[in-house]
PDB file of N, CA and C in Angstrom:
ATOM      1  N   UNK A   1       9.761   2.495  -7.080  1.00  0.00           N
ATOM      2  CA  UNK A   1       9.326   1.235  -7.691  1.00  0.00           C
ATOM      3  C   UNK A   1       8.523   0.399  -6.669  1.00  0.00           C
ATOM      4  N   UNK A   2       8.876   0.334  -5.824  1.00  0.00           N
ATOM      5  CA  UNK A   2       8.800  -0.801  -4.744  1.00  0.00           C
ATOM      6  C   UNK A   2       7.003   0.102  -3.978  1.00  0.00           C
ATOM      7  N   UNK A   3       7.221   1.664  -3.919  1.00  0.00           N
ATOM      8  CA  UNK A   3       6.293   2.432  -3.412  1.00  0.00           C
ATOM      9  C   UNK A   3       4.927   2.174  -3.759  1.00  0.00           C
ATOM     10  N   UNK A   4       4.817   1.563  -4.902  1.00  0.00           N
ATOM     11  CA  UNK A   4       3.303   1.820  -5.453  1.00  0.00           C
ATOM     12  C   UNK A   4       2.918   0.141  -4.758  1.00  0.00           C
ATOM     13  N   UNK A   5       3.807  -0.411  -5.085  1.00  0.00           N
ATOM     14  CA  UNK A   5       3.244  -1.877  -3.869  1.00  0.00           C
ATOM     15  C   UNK A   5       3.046  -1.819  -2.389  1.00  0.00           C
ATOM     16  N   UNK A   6       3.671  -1.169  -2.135  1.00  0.00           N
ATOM     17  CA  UNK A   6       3.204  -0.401  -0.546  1.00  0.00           C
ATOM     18  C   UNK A   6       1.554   0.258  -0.553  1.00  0.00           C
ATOM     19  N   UNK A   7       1.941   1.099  -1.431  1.00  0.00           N
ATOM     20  CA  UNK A   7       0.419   1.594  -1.357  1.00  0.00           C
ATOM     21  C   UNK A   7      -0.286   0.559  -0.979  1.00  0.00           C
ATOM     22  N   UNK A   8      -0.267   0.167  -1.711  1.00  0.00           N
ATOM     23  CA  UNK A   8      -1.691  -1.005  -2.520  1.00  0.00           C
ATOM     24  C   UNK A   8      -1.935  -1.976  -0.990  1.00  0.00           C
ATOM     25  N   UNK A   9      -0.860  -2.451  -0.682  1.00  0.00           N
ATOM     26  CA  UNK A   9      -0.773  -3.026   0.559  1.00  0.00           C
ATOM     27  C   UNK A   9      -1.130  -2.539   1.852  1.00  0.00           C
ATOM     28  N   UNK A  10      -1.102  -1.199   1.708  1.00  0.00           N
ATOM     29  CA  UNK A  10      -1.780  -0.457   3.104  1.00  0.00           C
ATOM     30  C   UNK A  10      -3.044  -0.167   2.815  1.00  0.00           C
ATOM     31  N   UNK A  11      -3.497  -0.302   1.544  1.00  0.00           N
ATOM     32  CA  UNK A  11      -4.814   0.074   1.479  1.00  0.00           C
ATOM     33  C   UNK A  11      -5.496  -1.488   1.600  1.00  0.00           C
ATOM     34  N   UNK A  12      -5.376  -2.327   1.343  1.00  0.00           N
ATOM     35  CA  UNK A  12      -5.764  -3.649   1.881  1.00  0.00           C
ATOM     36  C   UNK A  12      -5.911  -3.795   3.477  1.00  0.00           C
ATOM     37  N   UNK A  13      -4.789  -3.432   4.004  1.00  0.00           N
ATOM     38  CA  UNK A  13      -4.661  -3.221   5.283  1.00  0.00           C
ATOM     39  C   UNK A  13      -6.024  -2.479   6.144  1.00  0.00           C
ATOM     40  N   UNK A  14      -6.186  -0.945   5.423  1.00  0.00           N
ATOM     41  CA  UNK A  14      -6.864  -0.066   5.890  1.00  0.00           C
ATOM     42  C   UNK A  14      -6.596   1.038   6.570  1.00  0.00           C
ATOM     43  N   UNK A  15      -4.976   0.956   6.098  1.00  0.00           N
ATOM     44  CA  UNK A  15      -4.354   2.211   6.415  1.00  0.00           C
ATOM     45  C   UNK A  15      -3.842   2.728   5.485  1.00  0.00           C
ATOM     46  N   UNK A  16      -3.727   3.916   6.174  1.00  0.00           N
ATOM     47  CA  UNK A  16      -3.887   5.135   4.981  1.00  0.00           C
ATOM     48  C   UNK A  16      -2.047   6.022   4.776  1.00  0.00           C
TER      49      UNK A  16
END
């Protein structure tokens, strides 16, 4: 659940 907000957040970041 929590994972797909991570994503999203590292890709803002610029990590992968």
């Amino acid at each position: 659940m929590s994972v797909s907000s991570h994503c999203k957040a590292s890709r803002s970041s610029g990590n992968t």
